[in-house]
N, C-alpha and C. Protein backbone atom coordinates (compact mmCIF):
# COMPACT_ATOMS: atom_id res chain seq x y z
N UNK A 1 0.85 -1.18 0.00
CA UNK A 1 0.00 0.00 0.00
C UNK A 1 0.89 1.25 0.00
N UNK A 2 0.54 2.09 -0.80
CA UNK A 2 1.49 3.70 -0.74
C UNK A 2 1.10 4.75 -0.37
N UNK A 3 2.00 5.24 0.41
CA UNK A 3 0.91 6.71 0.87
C UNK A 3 0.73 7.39 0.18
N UNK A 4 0.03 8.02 0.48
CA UNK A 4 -0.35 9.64 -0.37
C UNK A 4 -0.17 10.99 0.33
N UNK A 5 0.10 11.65 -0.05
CA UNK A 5 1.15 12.98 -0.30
C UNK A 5 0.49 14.10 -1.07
N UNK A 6 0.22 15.41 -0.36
CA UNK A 6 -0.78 16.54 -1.13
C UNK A 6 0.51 17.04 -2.35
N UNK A 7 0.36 17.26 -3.01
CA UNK A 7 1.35 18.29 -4.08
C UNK A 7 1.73 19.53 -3.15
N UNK A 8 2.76 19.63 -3.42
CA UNK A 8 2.87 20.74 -2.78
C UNK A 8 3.51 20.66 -1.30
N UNK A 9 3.25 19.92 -0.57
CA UNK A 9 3.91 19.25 0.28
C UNK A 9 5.22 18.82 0.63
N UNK A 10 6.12 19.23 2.22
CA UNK A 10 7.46 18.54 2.13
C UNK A 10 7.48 17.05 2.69
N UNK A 11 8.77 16.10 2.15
CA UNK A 11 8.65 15.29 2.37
C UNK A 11 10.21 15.19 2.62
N UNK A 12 10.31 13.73 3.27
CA UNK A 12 12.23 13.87 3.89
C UNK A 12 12.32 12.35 3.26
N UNK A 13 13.56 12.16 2.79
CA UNK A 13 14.22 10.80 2.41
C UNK A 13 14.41 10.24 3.37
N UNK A 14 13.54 8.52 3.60
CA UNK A 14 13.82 8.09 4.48
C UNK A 14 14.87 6.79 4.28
N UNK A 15 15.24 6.54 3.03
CA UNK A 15 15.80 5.36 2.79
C UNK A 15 16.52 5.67 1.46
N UNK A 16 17.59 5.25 0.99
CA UNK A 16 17.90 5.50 -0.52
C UNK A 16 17.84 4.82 -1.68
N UNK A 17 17.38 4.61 -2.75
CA UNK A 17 17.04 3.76 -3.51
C UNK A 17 18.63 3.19 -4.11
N UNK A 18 18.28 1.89 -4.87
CA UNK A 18 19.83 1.83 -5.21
C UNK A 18 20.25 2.59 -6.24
N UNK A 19 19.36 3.78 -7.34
CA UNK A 19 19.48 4.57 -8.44
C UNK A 19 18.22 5.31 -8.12
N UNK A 20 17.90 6.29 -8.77
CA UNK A 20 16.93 7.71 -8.63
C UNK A 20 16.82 8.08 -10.12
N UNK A 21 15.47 8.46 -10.39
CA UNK A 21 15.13 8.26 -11.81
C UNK A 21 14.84 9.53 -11.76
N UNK A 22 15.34 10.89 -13.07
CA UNK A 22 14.80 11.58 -12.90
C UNK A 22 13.30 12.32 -13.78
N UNK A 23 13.03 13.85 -13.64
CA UNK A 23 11.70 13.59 -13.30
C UNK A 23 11.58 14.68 -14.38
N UNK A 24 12.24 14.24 -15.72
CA UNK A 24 12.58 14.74 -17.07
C UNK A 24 11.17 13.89 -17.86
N UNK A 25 10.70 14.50 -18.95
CA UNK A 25 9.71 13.89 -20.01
C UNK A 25 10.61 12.71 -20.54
N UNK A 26 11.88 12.71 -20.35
CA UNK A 26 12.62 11.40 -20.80
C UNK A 26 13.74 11.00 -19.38
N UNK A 27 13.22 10.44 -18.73
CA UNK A 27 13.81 10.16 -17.50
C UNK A 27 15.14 9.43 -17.86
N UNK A 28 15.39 9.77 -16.70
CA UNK A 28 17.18 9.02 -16.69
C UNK A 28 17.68 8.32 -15.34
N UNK A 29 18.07 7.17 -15.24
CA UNK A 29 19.11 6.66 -13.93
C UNK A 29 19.96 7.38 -13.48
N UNK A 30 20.39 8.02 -12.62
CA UNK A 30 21.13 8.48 -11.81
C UNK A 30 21.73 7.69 -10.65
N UNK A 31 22.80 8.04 -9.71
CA UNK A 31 23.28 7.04 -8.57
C UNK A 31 22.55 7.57 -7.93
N UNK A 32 22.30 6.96 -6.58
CA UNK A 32 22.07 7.27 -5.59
C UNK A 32 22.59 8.59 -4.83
N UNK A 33 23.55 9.19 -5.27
CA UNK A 33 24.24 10.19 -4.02
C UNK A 33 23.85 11.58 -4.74
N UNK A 34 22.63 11.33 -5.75
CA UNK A 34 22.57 13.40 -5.95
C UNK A 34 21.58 13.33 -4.83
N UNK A 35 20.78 12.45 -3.76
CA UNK A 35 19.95 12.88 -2.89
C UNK A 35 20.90 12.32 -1.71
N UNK A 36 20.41 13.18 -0.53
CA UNK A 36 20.79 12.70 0.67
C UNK A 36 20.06 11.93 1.78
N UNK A 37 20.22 10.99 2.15
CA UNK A 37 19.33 10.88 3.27
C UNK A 37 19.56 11.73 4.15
N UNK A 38 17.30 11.82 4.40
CA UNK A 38 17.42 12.92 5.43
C UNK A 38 17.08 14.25 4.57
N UNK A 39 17.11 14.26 3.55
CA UNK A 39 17.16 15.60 2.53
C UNK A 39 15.62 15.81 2.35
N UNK A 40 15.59 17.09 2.63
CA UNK A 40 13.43 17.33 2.38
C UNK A 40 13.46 18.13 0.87
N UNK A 41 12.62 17.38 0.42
CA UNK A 41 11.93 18.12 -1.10
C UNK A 41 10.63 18.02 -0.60
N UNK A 42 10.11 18.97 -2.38
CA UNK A 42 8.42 19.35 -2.47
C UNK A 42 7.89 18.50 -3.47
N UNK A 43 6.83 17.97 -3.24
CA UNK A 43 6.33 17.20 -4.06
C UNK A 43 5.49 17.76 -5.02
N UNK A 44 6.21 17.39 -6.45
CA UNK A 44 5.58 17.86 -7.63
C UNK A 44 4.15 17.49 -8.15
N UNK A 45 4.60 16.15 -8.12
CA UNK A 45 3.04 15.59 -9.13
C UNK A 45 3.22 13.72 -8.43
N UNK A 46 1.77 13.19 -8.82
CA UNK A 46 2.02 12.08 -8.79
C UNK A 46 2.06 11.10 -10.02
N UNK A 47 3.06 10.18 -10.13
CA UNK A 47 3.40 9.83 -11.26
C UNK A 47 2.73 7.85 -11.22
N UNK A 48 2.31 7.68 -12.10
CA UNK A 48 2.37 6.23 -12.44
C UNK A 48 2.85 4.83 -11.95
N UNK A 49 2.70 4.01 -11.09
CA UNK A 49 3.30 2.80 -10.85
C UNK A 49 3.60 3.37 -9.44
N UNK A 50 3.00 4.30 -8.57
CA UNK A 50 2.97 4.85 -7.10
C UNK A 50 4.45 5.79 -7.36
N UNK A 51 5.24 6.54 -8.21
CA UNK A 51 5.72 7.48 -7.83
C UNK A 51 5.73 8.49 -7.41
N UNK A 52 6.42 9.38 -6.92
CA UNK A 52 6.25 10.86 -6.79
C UNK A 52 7.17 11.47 -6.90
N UNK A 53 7.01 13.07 -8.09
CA UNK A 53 7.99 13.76 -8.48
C UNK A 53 8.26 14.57 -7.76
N UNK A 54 9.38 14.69 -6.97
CA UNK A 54 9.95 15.59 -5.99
C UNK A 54 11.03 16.58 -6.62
N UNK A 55 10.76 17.88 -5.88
CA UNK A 55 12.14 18.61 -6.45
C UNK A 55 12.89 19.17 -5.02
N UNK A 56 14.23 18.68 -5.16
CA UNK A 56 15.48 18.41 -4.19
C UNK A 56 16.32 19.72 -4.68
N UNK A 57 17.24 20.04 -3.97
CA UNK A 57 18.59 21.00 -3.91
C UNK A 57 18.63 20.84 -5.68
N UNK A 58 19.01 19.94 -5.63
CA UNK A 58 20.18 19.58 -7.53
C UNK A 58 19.08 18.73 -8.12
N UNK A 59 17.73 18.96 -8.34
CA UNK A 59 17.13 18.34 -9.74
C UNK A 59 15.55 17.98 -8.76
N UNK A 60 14.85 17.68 -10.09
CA UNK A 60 13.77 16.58 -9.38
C UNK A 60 13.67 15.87 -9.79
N UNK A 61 13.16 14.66 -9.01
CA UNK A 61 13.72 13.05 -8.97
C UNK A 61 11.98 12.08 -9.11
N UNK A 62 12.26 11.15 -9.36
CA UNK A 62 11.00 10.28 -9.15
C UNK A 62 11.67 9.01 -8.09
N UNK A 63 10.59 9.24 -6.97
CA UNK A 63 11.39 8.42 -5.68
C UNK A 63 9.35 7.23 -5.33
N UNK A 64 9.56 5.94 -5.35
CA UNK A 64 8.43 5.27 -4.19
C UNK A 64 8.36 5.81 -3.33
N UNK A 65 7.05 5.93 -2.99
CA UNK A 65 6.66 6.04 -1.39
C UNK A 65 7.32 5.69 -0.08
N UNK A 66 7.58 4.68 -0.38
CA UNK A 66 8.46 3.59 0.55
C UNK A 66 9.94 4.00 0.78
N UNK A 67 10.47 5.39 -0.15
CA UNK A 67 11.69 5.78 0.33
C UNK A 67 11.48 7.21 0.97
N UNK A 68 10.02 8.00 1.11
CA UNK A 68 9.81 9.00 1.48
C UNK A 68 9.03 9.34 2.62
N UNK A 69 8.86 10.44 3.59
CA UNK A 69 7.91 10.34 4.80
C UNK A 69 7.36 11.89 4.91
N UNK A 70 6.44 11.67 5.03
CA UNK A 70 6.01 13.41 5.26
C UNK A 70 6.27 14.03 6.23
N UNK A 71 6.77 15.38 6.19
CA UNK A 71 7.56 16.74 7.45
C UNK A 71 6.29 16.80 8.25
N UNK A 72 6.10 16.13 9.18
CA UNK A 72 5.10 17.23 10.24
C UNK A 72 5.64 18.56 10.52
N UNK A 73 5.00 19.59 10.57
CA UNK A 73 5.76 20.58 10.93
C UNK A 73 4.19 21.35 11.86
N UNK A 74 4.22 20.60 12.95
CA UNK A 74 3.25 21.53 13.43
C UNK A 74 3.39 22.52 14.29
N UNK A 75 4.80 22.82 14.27
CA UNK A 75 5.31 23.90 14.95
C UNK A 75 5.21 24.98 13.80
N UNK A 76 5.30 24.87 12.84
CA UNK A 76 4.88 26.06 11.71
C UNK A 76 3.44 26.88 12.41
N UNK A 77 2.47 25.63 12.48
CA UNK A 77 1.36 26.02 12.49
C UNK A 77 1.07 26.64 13.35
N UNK A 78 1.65 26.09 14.59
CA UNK A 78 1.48 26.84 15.91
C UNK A 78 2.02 28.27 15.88
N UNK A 79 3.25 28.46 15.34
CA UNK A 79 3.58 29.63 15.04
C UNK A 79 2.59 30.57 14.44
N UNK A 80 1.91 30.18 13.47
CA UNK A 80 0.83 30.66 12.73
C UNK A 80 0.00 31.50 13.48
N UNK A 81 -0.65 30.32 14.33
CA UNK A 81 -1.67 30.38 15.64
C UNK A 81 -1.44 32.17 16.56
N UNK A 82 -0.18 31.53 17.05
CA UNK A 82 0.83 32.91 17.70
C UNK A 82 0.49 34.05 16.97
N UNK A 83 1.41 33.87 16.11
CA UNK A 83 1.18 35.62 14.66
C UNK A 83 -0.56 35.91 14.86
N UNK A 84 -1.03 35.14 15.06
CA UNK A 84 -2.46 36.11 14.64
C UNK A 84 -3.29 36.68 15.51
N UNK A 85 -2.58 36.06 17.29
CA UNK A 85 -2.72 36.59 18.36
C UNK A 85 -2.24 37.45 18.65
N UNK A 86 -0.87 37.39 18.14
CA UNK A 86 -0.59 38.45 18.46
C UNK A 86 -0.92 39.71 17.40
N UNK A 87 -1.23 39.59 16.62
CA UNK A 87 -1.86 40.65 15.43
C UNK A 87 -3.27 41.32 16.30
N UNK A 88 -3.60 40.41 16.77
CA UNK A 88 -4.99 40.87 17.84
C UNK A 88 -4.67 41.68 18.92
């Protein structure tokens, strides 16, 4: 089963594939080391056969589910929360 992921969304490398395909109208193999584990991209689009097109520091990549995890960041939000109290 694969998760799902809003567009637009960050996500962090949780595992590295043994090659990274990229996320060109004519894709290509790449090694493993233009991503880092641990490295957060935004998720572009969702692609075919459960991928997702992410764009990283140096390119965007097509990575499985299974190598990616979504940023909670609910300290953003809370921050959010704050700013508008204090705007009040």
């Amino acid at each position: 089963m694969s998760k799902e992921f809003a567009i637009g969304s960050k996500v962090r490398v949780v595992a590295l594939p043994p090659y990274v395909k990229t996320a060109d109208p004519m894709p290509m193999l790449r090694p493993p080391d233009v991503i880092n584990l641990g490295e957060e991209g935004i998720v572009l689009d969702r692609r075919p056969g459960g991928y997702w097109g992410i764009r990283f520091t140096r390119g965007a990549f097509l990575l499985d589910s299974q190598y990616i995890e979504s940023t909670d960041t609910p300290s953003e939000s809370d921050q959010g929360d704050n700013n508008s109290n204090q705007e009040l």
